[in-house]
C-alpha atoms as a PDB file:
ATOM      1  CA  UNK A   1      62.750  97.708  98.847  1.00  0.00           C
ATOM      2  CA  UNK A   2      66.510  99.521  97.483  1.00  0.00           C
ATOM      3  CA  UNK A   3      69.043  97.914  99.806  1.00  0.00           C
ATOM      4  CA  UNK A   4      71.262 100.996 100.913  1.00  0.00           C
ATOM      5  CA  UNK A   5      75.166 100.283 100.973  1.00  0.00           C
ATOM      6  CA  UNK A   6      77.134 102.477 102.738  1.00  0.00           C
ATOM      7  CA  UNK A   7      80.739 102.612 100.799  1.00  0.00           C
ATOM      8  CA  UNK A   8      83.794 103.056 103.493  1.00  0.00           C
ATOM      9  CA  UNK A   9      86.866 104.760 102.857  1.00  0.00           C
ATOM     10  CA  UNK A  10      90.070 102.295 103.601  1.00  0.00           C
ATOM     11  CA  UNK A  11      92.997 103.298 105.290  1.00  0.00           C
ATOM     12  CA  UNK A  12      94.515 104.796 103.005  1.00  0.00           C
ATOM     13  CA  UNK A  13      91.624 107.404 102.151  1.00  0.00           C
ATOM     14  CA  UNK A  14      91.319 108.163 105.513  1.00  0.00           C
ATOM     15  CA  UNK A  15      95.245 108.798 106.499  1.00  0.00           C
ATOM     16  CA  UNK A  16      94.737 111.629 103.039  1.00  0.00           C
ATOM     17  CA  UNK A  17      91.664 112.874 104.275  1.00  0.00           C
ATOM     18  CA  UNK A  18      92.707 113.548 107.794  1.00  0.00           C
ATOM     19  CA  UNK A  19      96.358 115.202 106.643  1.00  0.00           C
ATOM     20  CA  UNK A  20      93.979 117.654 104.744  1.00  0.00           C
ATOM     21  CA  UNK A  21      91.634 118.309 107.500  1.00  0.00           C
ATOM     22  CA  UNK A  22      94.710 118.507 109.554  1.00  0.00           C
ATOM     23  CA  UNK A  23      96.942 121.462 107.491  1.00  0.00           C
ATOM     24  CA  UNK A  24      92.966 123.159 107.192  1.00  0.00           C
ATOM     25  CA  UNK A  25      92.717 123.451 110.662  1.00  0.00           C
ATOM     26  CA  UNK A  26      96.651 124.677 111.494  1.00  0.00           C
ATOM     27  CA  UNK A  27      97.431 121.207 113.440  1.00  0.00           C
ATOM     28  CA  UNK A  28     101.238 122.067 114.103  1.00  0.00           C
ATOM     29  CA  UNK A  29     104.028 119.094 114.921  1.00  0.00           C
ATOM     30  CA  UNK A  30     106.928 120.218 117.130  1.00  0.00           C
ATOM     31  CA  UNK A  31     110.262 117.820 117.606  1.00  0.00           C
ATOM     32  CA  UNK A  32     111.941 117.573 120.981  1.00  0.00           C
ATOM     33  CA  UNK A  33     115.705 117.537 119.140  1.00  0.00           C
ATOM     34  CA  UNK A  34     117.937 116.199 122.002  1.00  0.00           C
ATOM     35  CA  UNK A  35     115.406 112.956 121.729  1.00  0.00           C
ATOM     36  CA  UNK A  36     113.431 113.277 118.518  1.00  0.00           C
ATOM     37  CA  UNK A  37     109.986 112.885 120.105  1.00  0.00           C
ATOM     38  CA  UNK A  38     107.456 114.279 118.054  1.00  0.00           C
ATOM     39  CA  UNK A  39     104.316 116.476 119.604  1.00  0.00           C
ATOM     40  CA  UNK A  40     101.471 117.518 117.908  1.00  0.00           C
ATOM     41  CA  UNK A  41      98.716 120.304 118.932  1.00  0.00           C
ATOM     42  CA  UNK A  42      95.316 119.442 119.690  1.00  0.00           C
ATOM     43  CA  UNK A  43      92.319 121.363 118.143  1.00  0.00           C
ATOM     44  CA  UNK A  44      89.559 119.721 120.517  1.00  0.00           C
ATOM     45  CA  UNK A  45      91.513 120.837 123.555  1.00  0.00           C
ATOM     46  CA  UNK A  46      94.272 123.655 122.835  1.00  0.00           C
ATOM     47  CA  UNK A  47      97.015 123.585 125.303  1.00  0.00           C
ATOM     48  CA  UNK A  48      97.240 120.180 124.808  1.00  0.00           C
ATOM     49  CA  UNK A  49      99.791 117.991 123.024  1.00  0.00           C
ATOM     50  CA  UNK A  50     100.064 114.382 121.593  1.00  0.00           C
ATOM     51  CA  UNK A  51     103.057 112.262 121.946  1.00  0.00           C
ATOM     52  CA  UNK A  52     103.665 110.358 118.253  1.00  0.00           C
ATOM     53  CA  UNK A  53     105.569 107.958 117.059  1.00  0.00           C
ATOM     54  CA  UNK A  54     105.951 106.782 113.313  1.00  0.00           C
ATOM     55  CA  UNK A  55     103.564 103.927 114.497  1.00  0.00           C
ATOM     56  CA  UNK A  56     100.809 105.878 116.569  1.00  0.00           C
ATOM     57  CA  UNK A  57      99.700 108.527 118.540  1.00  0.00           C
ATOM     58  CA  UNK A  58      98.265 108.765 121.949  1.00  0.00           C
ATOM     59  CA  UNK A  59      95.150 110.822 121.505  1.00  0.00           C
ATOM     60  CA  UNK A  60      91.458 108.869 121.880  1.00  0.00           C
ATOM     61  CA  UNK A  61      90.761 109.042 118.280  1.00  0.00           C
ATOM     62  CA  UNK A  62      94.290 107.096 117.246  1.00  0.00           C
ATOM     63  CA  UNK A  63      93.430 104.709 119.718  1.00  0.00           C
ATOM     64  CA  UNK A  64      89.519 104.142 119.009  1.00  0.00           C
ATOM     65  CA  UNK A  65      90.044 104.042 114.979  1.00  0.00           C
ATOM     66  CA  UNK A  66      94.563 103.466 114.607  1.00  0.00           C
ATOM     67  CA  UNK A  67      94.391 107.010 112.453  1.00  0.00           C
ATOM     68  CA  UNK A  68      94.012 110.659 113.453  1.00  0.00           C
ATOM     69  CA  UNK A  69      95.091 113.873 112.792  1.00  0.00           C
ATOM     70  CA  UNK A  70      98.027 113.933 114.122  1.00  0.00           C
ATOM     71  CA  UNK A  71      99.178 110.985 112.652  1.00  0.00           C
ATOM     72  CA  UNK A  72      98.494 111.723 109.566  1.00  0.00           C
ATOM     73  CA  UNK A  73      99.803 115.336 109.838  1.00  0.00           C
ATOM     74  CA  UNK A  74     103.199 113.461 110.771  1.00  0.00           C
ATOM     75  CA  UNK A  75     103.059 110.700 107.806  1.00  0.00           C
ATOM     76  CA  UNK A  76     102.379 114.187 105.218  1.00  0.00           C
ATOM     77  CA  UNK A  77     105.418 116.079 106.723  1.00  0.00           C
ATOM     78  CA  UNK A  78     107.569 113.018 106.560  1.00  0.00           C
ATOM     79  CA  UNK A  79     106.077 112.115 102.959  1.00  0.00           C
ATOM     80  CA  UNK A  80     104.598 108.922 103.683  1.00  0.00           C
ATOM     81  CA  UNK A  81     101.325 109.195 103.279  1.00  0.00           C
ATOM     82  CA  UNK A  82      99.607 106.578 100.607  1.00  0.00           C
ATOM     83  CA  UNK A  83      99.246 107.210  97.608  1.00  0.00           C
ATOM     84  CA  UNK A  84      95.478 106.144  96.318  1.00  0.00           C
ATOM     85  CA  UNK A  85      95.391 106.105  92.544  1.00  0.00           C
ATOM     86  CA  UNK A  86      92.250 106.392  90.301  1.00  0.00           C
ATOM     87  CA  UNK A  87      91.449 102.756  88.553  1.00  0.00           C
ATOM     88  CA  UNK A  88      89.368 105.219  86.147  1.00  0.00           C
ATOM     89  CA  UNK A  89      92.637 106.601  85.019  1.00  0.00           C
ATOM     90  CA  UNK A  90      94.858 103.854  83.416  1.00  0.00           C
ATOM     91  CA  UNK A  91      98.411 105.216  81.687  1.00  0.00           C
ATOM     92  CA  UNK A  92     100.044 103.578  78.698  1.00  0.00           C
ATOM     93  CA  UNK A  93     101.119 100.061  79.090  1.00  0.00           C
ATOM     94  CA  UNK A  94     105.022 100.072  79.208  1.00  0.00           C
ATOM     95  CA  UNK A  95     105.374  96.390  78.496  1.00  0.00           C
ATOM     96  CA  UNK A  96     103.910  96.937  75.335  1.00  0.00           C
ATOM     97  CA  UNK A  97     104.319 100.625  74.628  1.00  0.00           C
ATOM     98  CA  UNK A  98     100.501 100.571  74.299  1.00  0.00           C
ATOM     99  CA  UNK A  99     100.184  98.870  71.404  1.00  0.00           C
ATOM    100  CA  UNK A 100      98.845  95.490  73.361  1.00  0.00           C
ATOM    101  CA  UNK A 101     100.567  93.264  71.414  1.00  0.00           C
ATOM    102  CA  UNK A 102     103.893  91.782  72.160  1.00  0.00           C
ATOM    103  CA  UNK A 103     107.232  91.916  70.561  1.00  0.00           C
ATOM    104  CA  UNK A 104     108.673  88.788  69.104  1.00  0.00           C
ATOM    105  CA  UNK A 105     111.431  88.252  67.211  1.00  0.00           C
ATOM    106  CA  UNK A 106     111.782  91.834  66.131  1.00  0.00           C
ATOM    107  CA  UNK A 107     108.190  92.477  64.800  1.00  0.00           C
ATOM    108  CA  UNK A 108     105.127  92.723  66.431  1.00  0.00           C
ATOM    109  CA  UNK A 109     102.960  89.572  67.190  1.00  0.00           C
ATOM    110  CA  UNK A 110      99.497  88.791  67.104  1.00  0.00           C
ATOM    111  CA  UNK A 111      99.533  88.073  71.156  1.00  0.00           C
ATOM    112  CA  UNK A 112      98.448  90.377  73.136  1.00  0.00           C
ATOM    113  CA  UNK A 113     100.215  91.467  75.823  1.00  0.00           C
ATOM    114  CA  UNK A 114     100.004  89.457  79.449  1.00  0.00           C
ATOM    115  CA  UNK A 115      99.910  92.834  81.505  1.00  0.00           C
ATOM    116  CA  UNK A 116      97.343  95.291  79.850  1.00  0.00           C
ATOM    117  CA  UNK A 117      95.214  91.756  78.033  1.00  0.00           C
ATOM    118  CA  UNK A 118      95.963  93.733  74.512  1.00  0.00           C
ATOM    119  CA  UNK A 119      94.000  97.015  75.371  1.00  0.00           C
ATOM    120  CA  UNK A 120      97.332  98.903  75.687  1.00  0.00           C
ATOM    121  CA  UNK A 121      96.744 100.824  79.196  1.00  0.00           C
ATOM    122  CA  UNK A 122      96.894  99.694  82.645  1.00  0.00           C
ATOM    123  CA  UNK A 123      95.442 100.810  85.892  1.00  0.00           C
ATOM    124  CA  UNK A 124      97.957 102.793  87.997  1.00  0.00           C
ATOM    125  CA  UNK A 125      99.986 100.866  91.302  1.00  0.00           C
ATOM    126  CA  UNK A 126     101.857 103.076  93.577  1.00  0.00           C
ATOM    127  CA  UNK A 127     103.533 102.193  96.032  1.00  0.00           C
ATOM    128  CA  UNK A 128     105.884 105.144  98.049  1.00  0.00           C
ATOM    129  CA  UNK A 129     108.650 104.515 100.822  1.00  0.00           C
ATOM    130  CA  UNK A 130     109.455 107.699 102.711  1.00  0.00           C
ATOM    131  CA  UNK A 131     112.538 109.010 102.581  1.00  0.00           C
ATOM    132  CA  UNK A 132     115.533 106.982 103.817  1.00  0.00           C
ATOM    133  CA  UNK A 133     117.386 107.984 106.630  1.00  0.00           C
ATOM    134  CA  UNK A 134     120.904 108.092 106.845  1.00  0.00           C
ATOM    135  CA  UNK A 135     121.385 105.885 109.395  1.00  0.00           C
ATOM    136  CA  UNK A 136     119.577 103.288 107.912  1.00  0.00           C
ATOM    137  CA  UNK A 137     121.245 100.686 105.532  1.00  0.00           C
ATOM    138  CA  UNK A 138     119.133  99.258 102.831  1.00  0.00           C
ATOM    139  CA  UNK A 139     118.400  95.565 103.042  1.00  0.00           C
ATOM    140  CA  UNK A 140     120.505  93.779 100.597  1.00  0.00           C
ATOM    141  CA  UNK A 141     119.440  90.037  99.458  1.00  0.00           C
ATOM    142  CA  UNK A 142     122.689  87.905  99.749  1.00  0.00           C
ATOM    143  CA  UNK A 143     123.251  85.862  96.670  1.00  0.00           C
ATOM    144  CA  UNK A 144     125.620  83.504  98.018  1.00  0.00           C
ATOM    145  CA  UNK A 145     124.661  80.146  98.193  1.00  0.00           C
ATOM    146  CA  UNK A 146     123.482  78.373 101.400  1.00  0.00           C
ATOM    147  CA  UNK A 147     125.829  76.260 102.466  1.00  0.00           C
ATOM    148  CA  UNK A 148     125.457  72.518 102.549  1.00  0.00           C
ATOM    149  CA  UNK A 149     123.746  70.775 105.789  1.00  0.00           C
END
């Protein structure tokens, strides 16, 4: 007897999937600006509106599965939604310039390259940070030594 596996989608897949399903059926954010609090409309019960934050929302589905809608509608407008890149699709190996092999002492070397294993592509890693706000300073790593105990 054929075992049947059901595949399911991570996170990621589902925060893109439900900003689609979210633009296709007109889900609409609205931003209170004396306080910044973001709404968003329902489509299961119009007249209604969800309170988000950049960490959740309040409707049943958010709080049954952590994604929705909403949420997700927010994370697209903001431009942090996931990226989820194709493994099928690898690009050029940059350590390398696709030629797998690595470059020693000005000419090329019989090694092959430790990132692509001397097949010249790699699989695609993305990782996005949404815009930074202005009031926001970047962490900076302090180089200074710790001082002696």
């Amino acid at each position: 007897m054929e075992k049947l596996v059901a595949k399911r989608e991570s996170h990621d897949q589902a925060l893109i999937r439900l900003a689609k399903q979210a633009r296709r059926l007109g889900v609409q954010l609205f931003r209170v600006p004396v306080t910044g609090e973001v709404f968003a409309t329902s489509i299961s019960r119009p007249g209604e509106l969800h309170r988000l934050t950049h960490h959740s929302c309040d409707c049943q589905g958010f709080v049954r599965h952590q994604r929705c809608q909403h949420y997700a509608k927010l994370l697209d407008s903001l431009d942090w939604l996931p990226v989820v890149a194709s493994a099928s699709s690898p690009v050029p190996c940059t350590a390398c310039d696709a030629t797998g092999q690595v470059w020693l002492e000005g000419s090329w070397s019989a090694d092959q390259c430790f990132y692509c294993r001397g097949t010249g592509r790699v699989d695609v890693v993305i990782d996005r940070i949404g815009p930074v706000a202005d009031n926001i300073v970047p962490f900076e790593r302090n180089e200074q030594p710790r001082p002696a105990a």
